[in-house]
N, C-alpha and C. Protein backbone atom coordinates (compact mmCIF):
# COMPACT_ATOMS: atom_id res chain seq x y z
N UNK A 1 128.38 64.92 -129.24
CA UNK A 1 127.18 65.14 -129.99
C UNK A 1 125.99 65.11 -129.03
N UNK A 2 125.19 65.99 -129.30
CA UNK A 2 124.10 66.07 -128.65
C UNK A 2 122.42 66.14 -129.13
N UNK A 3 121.46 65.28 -128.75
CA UNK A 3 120.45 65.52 -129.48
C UNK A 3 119.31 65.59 -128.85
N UNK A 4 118.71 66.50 -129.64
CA UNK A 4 117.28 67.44 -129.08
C UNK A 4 116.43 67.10 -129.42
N UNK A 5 115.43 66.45 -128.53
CA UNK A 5 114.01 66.13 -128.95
C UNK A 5 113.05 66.78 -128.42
N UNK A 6 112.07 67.28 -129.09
CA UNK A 6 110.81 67.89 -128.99
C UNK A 6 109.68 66.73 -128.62
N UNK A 7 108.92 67.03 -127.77
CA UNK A 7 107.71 66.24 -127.32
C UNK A 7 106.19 67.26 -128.12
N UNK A 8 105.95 66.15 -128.94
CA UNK A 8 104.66 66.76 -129.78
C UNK A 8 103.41 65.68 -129.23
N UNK A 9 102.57 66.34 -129.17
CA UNK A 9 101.19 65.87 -128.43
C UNK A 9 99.90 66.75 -128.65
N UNK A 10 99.03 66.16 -128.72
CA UNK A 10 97.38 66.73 -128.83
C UNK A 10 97.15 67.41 -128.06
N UNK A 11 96.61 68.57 -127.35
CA UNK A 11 96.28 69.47 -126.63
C UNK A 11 94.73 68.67 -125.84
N UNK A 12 95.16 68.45 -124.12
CA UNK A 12 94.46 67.85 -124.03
C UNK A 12 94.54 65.88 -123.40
N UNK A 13 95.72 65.41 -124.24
CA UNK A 13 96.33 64.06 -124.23
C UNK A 13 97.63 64.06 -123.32
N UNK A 14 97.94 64.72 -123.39
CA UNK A 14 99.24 64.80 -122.43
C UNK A 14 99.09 65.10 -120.98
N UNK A 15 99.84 64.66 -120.58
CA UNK A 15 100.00 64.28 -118.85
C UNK A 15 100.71 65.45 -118.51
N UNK A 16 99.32 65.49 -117.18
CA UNK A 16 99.49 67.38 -116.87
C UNK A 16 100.73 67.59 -116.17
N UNK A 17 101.49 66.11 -115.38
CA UNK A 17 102.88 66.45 -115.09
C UNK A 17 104.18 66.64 -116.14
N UNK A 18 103.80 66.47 -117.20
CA UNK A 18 104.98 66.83 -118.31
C UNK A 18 104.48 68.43 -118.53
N UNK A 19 103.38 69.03 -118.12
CA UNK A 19 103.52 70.25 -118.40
C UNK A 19 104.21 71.47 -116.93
N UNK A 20 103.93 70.71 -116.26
CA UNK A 20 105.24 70.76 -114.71
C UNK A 20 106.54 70.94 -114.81
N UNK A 21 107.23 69.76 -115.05
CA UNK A 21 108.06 68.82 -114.95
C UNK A 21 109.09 68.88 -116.39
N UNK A 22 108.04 68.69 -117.37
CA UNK A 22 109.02 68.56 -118.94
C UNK A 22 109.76 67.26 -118.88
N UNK A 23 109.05 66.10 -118.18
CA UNK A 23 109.69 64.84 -118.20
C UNK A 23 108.29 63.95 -119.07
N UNK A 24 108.37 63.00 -119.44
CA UNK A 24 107.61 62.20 -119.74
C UNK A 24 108.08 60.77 -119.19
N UNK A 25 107.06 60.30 -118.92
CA UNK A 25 107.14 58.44 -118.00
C UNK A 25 105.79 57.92 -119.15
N UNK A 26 106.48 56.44 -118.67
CA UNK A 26 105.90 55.19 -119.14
C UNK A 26 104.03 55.55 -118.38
N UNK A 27 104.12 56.22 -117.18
CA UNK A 27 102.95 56.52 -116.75
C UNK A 27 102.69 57.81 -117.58
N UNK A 28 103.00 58.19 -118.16
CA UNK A 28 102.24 59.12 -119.07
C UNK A 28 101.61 58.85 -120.26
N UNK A 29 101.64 57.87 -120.49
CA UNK A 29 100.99 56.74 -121.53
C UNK A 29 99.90 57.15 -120.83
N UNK A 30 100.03 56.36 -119.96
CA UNK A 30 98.45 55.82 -119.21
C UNK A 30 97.41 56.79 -118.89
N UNK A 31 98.58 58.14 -118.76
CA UNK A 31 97.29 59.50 -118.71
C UNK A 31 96.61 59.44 -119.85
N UNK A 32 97.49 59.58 -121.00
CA UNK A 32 96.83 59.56 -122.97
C UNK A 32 95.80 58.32 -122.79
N UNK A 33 96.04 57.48 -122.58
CA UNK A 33 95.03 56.01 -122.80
C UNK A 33 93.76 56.30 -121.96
N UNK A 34 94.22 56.76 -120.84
CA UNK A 34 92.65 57.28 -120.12
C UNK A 34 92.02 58.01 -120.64
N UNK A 35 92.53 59.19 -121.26
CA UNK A 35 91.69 60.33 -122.10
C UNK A 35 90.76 59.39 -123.61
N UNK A 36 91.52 58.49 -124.27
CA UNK A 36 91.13 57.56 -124.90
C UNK A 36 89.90 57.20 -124.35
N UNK A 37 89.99 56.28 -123.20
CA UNK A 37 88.69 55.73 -122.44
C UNK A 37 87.66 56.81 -122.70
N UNK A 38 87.80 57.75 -122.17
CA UNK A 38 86.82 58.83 -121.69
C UNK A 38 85.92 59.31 -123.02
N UNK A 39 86.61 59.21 -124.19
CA UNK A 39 86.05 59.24 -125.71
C UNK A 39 85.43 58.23 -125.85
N UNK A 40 85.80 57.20 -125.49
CA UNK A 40 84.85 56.23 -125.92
C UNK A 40 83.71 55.98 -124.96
N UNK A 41 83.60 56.52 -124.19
CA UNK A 41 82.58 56.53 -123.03
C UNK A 41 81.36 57.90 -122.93
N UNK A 42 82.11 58.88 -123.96
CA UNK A 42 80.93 60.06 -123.73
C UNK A 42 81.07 60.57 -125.61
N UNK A 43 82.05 60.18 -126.36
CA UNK A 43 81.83 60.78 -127.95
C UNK A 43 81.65 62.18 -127.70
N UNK A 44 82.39 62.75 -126.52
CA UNK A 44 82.64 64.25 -126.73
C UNK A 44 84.30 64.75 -126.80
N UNK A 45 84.37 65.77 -127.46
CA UNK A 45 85.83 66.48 -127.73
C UNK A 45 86.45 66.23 -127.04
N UNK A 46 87.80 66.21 -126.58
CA UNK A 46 88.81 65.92 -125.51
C UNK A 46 88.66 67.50 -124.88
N UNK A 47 88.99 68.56 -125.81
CA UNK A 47 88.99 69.83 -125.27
C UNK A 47 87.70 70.54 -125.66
N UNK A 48 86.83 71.07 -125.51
CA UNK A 48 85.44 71.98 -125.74
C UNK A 48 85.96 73.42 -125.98
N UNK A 49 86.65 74.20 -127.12
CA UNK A 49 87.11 75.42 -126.98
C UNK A 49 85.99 76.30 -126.60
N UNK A 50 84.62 75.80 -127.15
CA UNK A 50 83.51 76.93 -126.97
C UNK A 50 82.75 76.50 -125.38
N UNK A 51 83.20 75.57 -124.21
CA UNK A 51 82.69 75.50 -123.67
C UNK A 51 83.07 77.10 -122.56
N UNK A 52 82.51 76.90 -121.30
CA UNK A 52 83.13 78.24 -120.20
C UNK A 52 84.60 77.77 -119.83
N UNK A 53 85.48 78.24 -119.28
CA UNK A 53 86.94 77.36 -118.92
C UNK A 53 86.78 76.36 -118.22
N UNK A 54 86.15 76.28 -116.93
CA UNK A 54 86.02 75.25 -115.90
C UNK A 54 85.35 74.25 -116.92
N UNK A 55 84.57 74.21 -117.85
CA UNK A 55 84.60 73.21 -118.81
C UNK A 55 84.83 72.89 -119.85
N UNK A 56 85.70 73.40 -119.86
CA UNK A 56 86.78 73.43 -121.84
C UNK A 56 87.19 71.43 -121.77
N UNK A 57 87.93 71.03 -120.68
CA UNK A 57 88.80 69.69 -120.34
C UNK A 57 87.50 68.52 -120.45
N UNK A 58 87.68 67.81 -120.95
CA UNK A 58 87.06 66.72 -120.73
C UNK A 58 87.00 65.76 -119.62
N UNK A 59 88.86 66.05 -119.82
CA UNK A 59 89.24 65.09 -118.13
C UNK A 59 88.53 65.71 -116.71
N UNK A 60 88.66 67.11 -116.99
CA UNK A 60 88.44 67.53 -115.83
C UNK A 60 87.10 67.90 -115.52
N UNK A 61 85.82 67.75 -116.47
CA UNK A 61 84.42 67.53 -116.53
C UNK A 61 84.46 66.17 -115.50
N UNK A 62 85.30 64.87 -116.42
CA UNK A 62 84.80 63.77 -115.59
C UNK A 62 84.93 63.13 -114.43
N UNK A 63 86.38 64.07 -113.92
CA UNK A 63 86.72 63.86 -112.76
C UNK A 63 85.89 64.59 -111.84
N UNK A 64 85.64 65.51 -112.31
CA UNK A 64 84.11 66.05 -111.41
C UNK A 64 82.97 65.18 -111.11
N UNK A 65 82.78 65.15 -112.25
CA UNK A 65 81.35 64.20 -112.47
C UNK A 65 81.11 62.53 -111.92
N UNK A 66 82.57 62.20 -111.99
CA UNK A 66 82.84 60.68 -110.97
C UNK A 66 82.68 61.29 -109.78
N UNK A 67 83.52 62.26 -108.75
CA UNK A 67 83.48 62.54 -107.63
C UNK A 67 81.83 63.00 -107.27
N UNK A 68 81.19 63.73 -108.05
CA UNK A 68 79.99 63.78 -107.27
C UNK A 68 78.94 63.31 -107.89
N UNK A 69 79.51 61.88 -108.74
CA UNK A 69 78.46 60.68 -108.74
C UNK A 69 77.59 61.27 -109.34
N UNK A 70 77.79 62.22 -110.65
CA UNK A 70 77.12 62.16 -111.95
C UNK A 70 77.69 61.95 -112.96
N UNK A 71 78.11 61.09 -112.94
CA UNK A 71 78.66 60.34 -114.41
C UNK A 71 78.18 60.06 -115.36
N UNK A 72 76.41 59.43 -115.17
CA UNK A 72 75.33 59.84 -116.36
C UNK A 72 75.10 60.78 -116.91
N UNK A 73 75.79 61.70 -116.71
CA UNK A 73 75.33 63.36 -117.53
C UNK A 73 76.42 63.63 -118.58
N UNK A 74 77.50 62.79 -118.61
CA UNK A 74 78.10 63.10 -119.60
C UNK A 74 78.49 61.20 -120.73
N UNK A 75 77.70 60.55 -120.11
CA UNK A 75 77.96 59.30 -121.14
C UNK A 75 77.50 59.78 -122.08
N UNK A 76 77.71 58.72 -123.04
CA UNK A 76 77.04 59.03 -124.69
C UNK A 76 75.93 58.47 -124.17
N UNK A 77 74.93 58.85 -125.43
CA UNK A 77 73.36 58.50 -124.78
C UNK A 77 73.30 56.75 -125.56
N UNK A 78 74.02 56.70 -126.18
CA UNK A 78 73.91 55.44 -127.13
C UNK A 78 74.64 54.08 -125.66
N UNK A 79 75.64 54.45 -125.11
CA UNK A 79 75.62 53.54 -124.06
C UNK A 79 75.17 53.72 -122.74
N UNK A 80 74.36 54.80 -122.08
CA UNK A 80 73.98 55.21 -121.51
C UNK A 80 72.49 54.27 -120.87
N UNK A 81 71.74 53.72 -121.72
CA UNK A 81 70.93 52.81 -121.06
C UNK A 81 71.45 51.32 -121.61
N UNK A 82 72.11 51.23 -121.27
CA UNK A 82 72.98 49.49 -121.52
C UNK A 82 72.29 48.82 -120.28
N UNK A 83 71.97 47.41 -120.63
CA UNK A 83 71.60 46.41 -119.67
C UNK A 83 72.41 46.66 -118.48
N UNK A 84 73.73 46.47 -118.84
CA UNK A 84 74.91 46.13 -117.95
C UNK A 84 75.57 47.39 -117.77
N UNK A 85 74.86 48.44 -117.01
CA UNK A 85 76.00 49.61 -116.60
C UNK A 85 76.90 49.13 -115.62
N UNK A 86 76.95 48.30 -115.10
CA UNK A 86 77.91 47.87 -114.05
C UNK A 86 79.31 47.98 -114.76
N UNK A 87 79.31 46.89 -116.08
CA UNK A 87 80.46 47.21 -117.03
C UNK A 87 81.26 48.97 -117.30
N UNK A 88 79.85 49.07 -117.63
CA UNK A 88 80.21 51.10 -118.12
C UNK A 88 80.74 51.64 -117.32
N UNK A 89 80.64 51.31 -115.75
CA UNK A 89 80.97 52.03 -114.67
C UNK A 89 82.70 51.58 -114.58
N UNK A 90 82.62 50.76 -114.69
CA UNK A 90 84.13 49.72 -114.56
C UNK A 90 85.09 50.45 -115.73
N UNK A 91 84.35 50.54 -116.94
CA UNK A 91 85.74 51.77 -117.77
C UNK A 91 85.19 52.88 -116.76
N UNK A 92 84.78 53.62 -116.60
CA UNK A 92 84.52 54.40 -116.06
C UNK A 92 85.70 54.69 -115.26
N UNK A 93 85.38 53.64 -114.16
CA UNK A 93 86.48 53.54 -112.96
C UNK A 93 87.80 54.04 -113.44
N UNK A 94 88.01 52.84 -114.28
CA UNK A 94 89.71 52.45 -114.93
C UNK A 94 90.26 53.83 -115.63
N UNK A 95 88.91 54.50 -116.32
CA UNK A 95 89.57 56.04 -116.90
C UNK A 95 89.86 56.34 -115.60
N UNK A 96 89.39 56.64 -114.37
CA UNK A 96 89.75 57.53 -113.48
C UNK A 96 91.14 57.54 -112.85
N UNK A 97 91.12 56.15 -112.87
CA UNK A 97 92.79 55.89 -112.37
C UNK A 97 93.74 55.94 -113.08
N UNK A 98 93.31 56.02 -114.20
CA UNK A 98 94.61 56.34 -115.25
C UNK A 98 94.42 58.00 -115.90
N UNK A 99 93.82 58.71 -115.12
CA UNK A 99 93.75 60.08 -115.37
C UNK A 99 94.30 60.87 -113.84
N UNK A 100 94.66 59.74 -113.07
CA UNK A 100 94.97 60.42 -111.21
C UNK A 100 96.41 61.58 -112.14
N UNK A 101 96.08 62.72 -111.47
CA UNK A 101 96.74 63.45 -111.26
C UNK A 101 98.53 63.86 -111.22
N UNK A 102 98.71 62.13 -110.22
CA UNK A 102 100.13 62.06 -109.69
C UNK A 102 100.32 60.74 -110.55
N UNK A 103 101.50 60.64 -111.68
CA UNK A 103 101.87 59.58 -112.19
C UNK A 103 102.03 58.57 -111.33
N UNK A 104 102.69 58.67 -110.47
CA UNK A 104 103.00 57.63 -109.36
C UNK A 104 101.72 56.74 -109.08
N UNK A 105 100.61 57.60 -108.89
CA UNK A 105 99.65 56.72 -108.16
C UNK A 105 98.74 56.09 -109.70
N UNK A 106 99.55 56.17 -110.89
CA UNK A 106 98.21 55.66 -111.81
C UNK A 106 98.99 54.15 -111.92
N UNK A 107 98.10 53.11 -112.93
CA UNK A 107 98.32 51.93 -112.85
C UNK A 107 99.29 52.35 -114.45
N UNK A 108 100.22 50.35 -114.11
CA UNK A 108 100.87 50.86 -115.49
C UNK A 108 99.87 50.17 -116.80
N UNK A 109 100.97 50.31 -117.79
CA UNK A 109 99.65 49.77 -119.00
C UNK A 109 99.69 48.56 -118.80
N UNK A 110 100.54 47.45 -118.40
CA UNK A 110 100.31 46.03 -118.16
C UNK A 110 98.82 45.64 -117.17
N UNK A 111 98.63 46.70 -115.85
CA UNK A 111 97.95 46.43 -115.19
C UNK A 111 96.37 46.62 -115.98
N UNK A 112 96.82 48.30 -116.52
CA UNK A 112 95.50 48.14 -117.59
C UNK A 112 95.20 47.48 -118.51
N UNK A 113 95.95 46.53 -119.27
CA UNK A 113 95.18 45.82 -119.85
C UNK A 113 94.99 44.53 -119.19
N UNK A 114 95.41 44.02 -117.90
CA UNK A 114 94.66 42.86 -117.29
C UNK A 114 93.03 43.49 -116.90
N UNK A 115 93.42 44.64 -116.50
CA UNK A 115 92.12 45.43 -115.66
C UNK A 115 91.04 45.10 -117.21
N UNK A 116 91.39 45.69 -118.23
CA UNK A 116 90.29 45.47 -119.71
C UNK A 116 89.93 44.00 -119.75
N UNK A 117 90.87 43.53 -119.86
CA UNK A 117 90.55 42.12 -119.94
C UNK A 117 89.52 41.34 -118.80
N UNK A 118 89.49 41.80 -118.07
CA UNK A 118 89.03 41.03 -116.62
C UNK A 118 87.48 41.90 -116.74
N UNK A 119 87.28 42.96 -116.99
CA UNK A 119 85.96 43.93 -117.62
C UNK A 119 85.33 43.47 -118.82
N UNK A 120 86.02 42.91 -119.35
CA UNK A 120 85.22 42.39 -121.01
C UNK A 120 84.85 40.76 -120.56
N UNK A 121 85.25 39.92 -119.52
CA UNK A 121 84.77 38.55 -119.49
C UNK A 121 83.40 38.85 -118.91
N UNK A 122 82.93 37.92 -119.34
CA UNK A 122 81.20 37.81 -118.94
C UNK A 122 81.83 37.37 -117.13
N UNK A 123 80.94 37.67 -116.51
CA UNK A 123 81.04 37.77 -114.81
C UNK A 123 80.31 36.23 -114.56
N UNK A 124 80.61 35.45 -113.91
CA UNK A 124 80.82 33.82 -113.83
C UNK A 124 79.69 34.22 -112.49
N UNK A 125 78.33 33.46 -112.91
CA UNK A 125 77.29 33.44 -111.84
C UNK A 125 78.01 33.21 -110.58
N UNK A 126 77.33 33.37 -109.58
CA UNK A 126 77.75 33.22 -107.90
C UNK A 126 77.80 32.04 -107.70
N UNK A 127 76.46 31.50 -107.91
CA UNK A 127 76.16 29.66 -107.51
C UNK A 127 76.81 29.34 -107.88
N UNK A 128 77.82 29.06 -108.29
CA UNK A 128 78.50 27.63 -108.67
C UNK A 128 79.23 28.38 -109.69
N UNK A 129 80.34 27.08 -109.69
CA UNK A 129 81.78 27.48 -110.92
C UNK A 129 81.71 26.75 -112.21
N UNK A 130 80.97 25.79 -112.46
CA UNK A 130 81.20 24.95 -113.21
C UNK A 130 79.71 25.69 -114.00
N UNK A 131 80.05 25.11 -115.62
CA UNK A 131 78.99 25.27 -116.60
C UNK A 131 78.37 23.75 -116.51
N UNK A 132 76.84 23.56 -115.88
CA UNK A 132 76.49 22.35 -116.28
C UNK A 132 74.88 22.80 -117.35
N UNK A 133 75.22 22.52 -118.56
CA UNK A 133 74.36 22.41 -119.77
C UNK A 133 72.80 21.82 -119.44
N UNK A 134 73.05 20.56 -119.28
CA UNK A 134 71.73 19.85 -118.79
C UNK A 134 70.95 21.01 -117.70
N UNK A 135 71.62 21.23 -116.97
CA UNK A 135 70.72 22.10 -115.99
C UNK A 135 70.33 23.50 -116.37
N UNK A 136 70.97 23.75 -117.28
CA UNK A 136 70.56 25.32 -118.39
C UNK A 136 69.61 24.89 -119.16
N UNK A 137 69.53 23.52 -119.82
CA UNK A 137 68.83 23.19 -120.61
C UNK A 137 66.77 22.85 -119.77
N UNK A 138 66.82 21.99 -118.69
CA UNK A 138 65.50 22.39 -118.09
C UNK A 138 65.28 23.08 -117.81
N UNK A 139 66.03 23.94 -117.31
CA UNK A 139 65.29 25.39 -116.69
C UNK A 139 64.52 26.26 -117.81
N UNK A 140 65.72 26.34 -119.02
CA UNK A 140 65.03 27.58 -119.62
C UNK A 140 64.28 26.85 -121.87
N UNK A 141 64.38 25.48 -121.32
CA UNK A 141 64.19 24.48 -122.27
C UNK A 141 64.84 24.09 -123.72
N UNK A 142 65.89 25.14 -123.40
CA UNK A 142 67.51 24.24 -124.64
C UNK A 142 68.46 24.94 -123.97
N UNK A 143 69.19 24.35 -124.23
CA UNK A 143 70.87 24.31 -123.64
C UNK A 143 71.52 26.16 -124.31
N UNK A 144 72.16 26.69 -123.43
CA UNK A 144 72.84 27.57 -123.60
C UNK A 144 74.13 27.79 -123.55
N UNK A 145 75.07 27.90 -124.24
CA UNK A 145 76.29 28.09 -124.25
C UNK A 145 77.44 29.34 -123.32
N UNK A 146 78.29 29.31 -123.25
CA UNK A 146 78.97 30.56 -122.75
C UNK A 146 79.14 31.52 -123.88
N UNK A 147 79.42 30.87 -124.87
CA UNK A 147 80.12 31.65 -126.06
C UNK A 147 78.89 32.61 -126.47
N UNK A 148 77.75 32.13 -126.35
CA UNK A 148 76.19 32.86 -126.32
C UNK A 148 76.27 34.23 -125.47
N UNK A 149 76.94 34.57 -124.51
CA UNK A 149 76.23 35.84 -123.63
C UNK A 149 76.68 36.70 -123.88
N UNK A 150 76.00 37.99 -124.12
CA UNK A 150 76.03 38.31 -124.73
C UNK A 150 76.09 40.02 -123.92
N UNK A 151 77.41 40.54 -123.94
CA UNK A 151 77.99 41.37 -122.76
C UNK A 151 77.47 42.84 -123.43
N UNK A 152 76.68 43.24 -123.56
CA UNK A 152 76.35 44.46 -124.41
C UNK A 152 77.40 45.64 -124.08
N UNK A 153 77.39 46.03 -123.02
CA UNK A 153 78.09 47.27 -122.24
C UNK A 153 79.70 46.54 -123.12
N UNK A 154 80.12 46.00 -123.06
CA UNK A 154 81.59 45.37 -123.89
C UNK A 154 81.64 45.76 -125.37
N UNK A 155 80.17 45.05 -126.03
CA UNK A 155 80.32 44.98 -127.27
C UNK A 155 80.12 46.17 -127.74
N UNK A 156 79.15 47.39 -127.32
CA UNK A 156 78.97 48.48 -127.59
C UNK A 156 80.25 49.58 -127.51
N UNK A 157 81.18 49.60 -126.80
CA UNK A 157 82.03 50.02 -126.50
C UNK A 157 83.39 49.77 -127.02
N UNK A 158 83.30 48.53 -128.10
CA UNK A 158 84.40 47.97 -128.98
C UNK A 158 83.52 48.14 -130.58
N UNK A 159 82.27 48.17 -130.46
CA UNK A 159 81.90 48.72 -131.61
C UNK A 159 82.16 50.30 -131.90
N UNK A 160 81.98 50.92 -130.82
CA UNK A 160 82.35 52.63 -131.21
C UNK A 160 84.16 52.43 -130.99
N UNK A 161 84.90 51.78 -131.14
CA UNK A 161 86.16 51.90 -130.49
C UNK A 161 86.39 51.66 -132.63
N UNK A 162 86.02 50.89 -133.28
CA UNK A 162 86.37 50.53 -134.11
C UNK A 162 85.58 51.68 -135.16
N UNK A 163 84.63 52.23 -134.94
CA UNK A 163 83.85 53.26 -135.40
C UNK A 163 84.80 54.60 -135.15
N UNK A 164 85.38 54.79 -134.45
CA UNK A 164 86.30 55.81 -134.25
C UNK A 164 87.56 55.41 -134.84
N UNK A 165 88.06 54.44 -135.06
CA UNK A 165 89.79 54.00 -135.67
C UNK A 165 89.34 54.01 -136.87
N UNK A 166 87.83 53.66 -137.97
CA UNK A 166 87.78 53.37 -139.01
C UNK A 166 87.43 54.76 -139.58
N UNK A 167 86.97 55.82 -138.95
CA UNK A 167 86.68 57.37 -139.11
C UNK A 167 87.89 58.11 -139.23
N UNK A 168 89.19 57.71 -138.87
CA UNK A 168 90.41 58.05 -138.63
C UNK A 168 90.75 58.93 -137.23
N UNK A 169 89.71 59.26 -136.31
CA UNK A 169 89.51 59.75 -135.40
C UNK A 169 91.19 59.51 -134.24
């Protein structure tokens, strides 16, 4: 007995080596999940049918646009002036490596979600490791918490994440 499976996918989401190859890997996840990122980072189409060809791809807009360090021209404008672009840049990054070209060289999904995780913690001042309260508290005249800070570039980016799953997007 023998059985035949068809690989069905979004035009666009699929890993440009299964259109090579006709194999799919655990790293071909990670191509789909990057294209993910990249939606939530600019709220434009995955594919542009009405754009010119060289810009129909989304992926391949941003892989441009990382390499020659205009990446502001295609964020959404809603996270686009965030306190903390440092964050924005960091998905940024993480889409890029999970959109590389050669499965081999992308990260797997375990690595990406330490990589998310380690991007969403608030960044632990330089001076010193320890939270001391009293000394938050003279400086800025009441005590401040951790649970208080307040990571905008994070929260904005899990608010449209849930704005898109609740749209059915």
């Amino acid at each position: 007995m023998q059985f035949v499976t068809l690989v069905q996918g979004t035009c666009g989401y699929l890993d440009p080596e299964y259109m090579q190859s006709c194999h799919l890997t655990y790293k071909s996840d990670v191509y789909s999940f990057g294209v993910i990122l990249l939606e939530l980072l600019t709220s434009k189409p995955v594919i542009d049918f009405d754009a010119p060809e060289e810009k129909m791809s989304l992926s391949s807009c941003f892989l441009s646009a990382m390499e020659e360090k205009k990446i502001g021209e295609l964020l959404d404008d809603e996270i686009k002036n965030e306190d903390d672009m440092e964050v924005i840049m960091e998905f940024a990054e993480l889409a890029k490596e999970c959109l590389n070209m050669k499965g081999d060289e992308r990260p797997t999904m375990n690595e990406v979600a330490e990589e998310l995780d380690r991007i969403r913690k608030p960044k632990q001042h330089p001076w010193g490791q320890e939270y001391h309260p009293e000394e938050t508290e003279s400086l800025l005249g009441q005590a401040s918490y951790g649970t208080e800070i307040e990571h905008s570039g994070y929260f904005s980016l899990e608010k449209k994440a849930r704005k898109g799953i609740a749209a059915g997007r």
